[in-house]
N, C-alpha and C. Protein backbone atom coordinates (compact mmCIF):
# COMPACT_ATOMS: atom_id res chain seq x y z
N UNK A 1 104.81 101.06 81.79
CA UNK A 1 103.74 100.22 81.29
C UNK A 1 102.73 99.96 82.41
N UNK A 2 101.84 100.00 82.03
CA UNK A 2 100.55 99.70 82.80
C UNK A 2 100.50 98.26 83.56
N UNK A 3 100.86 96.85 82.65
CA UNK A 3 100.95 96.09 84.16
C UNK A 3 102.25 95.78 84.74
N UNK A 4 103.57 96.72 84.58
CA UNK A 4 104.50 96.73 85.80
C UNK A 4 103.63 97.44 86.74
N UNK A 5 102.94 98.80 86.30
CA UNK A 5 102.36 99.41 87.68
C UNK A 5 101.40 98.70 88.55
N UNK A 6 100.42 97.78 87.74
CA UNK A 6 100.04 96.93 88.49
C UNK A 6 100.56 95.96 89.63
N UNK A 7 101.64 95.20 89.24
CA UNK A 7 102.40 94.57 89.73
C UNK A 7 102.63 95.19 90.70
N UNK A 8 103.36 96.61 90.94
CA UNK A 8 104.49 96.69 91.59
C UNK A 8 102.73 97.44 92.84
N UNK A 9 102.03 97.83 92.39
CA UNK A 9 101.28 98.79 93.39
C UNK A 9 99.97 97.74 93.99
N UNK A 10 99.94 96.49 93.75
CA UNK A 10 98.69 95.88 93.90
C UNK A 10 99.05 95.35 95.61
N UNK A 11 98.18 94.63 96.51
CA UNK A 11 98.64 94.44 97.54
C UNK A 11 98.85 93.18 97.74
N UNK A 12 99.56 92.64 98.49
CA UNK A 12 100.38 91.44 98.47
C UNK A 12 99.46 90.29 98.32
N UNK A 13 98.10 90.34 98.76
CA UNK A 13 97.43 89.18 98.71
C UNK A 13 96.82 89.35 97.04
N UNK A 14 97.28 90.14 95.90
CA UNK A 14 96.98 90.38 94.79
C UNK A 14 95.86 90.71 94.31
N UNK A 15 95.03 91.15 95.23
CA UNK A 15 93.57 91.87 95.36
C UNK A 15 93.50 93.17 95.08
N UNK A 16 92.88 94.02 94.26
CA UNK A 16 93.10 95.07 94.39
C UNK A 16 91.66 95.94 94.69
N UNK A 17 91.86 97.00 95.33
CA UNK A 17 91.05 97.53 96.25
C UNK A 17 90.27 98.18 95.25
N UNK A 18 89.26 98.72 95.44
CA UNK A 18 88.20 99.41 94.61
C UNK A 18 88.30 100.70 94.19
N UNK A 19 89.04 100.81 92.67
CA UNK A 19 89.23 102.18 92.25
C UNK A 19 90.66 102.39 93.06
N UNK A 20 91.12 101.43 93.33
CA UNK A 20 92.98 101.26 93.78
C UNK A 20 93.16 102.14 94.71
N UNK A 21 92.12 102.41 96.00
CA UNK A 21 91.82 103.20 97.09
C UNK A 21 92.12 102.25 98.17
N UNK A 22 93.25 102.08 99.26
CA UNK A 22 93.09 100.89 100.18
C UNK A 22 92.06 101.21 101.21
N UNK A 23 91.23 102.12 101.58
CA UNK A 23 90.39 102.32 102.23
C UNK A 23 89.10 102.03 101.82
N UNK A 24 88.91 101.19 100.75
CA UNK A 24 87.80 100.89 100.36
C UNK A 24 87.73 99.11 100.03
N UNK A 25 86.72 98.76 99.89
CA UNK A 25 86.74 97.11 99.33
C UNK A 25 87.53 96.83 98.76
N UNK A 26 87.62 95.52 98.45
CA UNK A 26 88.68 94.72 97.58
C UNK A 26 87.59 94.45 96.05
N UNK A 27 88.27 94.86 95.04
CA UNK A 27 87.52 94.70 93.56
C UNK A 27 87.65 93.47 93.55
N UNK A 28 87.21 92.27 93.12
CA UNK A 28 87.71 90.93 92.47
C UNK A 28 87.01 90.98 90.70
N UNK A 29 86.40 91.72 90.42
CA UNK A 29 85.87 91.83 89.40
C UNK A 29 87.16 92.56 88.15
N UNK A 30 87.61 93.46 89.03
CA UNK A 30 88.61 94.26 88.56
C UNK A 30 89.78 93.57 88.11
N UNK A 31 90.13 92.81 89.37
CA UNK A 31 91.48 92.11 89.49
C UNK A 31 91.31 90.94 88.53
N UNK A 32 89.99 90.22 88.17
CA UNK A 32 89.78 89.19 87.10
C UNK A 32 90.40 89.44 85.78
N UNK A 33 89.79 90.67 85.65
CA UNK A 33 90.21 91.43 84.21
C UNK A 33 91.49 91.65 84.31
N UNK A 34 92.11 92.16 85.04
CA UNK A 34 93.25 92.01 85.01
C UNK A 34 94.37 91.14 85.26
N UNK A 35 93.94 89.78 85.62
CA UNK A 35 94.57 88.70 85.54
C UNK A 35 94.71 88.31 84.19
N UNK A 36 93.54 88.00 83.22
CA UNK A 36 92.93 87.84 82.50
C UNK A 36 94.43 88.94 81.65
N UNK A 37 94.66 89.84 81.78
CA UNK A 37 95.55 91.18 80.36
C UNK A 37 96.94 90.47 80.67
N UNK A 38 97.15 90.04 82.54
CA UNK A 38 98.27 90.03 82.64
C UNK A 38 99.03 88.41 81.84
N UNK A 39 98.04 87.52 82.40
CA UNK A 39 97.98 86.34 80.91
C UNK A 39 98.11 86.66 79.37
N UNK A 40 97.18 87.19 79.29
CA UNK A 40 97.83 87.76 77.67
C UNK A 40 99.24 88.30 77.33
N UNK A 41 99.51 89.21 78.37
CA UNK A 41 101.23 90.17 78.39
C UNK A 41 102.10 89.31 78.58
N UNK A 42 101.98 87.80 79.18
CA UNK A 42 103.03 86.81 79.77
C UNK A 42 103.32 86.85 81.03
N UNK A 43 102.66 87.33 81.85
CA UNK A 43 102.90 87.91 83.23
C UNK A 43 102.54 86.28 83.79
N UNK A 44 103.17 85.36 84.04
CA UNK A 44 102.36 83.77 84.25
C UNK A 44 102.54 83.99 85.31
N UNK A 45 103.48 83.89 86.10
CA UNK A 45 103.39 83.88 87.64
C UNK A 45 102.63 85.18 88.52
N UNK A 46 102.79 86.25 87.99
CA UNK A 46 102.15 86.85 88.71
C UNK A 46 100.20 86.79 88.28
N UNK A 47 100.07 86.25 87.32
CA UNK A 47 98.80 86.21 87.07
C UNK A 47 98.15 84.99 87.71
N UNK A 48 99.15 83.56 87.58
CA UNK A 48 98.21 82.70 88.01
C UNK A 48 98.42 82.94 89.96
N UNK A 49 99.33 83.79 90.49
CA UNK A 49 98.96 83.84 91.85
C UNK A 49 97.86 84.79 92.19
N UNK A 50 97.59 85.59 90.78
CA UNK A 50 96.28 86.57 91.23
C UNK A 50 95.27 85.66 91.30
N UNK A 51 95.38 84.45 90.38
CA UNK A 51 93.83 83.38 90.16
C UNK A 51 94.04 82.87 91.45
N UNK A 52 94.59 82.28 91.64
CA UNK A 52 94.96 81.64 92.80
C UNK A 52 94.13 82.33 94.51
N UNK A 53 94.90 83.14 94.24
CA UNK A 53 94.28 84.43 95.08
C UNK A 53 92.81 84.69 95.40
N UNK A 54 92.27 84.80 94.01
CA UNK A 54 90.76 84.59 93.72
C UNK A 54 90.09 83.74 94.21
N UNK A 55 90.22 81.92 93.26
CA UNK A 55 89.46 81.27 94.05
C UNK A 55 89.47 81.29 95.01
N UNK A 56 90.72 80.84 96.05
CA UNK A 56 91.18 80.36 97.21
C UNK A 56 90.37 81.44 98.05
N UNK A 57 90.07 82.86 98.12
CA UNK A 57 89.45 83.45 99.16
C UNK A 57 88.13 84.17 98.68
N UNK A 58 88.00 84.53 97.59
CA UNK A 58 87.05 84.82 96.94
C UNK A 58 85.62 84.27 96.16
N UNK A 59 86.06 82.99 96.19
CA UNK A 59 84.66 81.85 95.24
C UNK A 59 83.36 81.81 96.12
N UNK A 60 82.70 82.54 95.71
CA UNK A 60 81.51 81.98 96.56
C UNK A 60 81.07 80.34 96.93
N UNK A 61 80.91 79.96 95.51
CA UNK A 61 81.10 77.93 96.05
C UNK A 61 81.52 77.75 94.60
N UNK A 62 82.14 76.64 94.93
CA UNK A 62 83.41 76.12 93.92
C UNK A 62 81.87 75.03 93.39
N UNK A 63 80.70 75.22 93.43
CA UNK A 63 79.87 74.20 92.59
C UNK A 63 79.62 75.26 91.28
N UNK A 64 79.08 76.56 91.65
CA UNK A 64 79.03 77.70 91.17
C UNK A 64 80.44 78.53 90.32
N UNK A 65 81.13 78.00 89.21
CA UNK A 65 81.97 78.40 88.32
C UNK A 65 81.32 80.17 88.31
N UNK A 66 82.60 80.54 88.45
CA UNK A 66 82.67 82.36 87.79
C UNK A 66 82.03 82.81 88.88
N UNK A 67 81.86 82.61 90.00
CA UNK A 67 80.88 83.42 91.13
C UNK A 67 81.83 84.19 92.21
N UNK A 68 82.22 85.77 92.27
CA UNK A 68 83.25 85.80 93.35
C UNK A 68 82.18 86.75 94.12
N UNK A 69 82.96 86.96 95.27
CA UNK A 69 82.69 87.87 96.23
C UNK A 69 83.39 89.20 95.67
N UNK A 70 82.95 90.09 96.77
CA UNK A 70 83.68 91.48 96.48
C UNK A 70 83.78 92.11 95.25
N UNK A 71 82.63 91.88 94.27
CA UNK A 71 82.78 92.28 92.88
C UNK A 71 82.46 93.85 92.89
N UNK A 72 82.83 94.58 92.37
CA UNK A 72 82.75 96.17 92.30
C UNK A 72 82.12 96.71 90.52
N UNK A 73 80.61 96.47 90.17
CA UNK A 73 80.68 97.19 89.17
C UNK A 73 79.46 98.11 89.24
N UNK A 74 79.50 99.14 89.22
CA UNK A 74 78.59 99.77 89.16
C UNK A 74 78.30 100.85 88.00
């Protein structure tokens, strides 16, 4: 299944790199959405440490709701 592979291949700080390349940026755009499936699947702990993950290093300013850094869409 698609999010054990997540799980098991993402990197410990639950960020995942851009196009799942570790030589490249960290997606947070990516990893949203996929917090976001892994909530739906029941994945609670590993999803709310991906949110977690998010704000805590990623929020541009916590006045600014939904704003991250490192977003990857092109």
């Amino acid at each position: 299944m698609t999010s054990e592979w997540w799980i098991k291949n993402v990197p410990r700080d639950y960020i995942a790199y851009w196009n799942l390349n570790n030589k490249t940026i960290k997606d947070t755009s990516a990893t949203a959405i996929a917090a976001l499936s892994l909530l739906k699947l029941s994945y609670w702990e590993f999803a709310k440490n991906t949110i977690e993950s998010l704000v805590e290093n990623y929020l541009i300013n916590s006045k600014i709701p939904r704003a991250l850094t490192n977003v990857c869409y092109f």
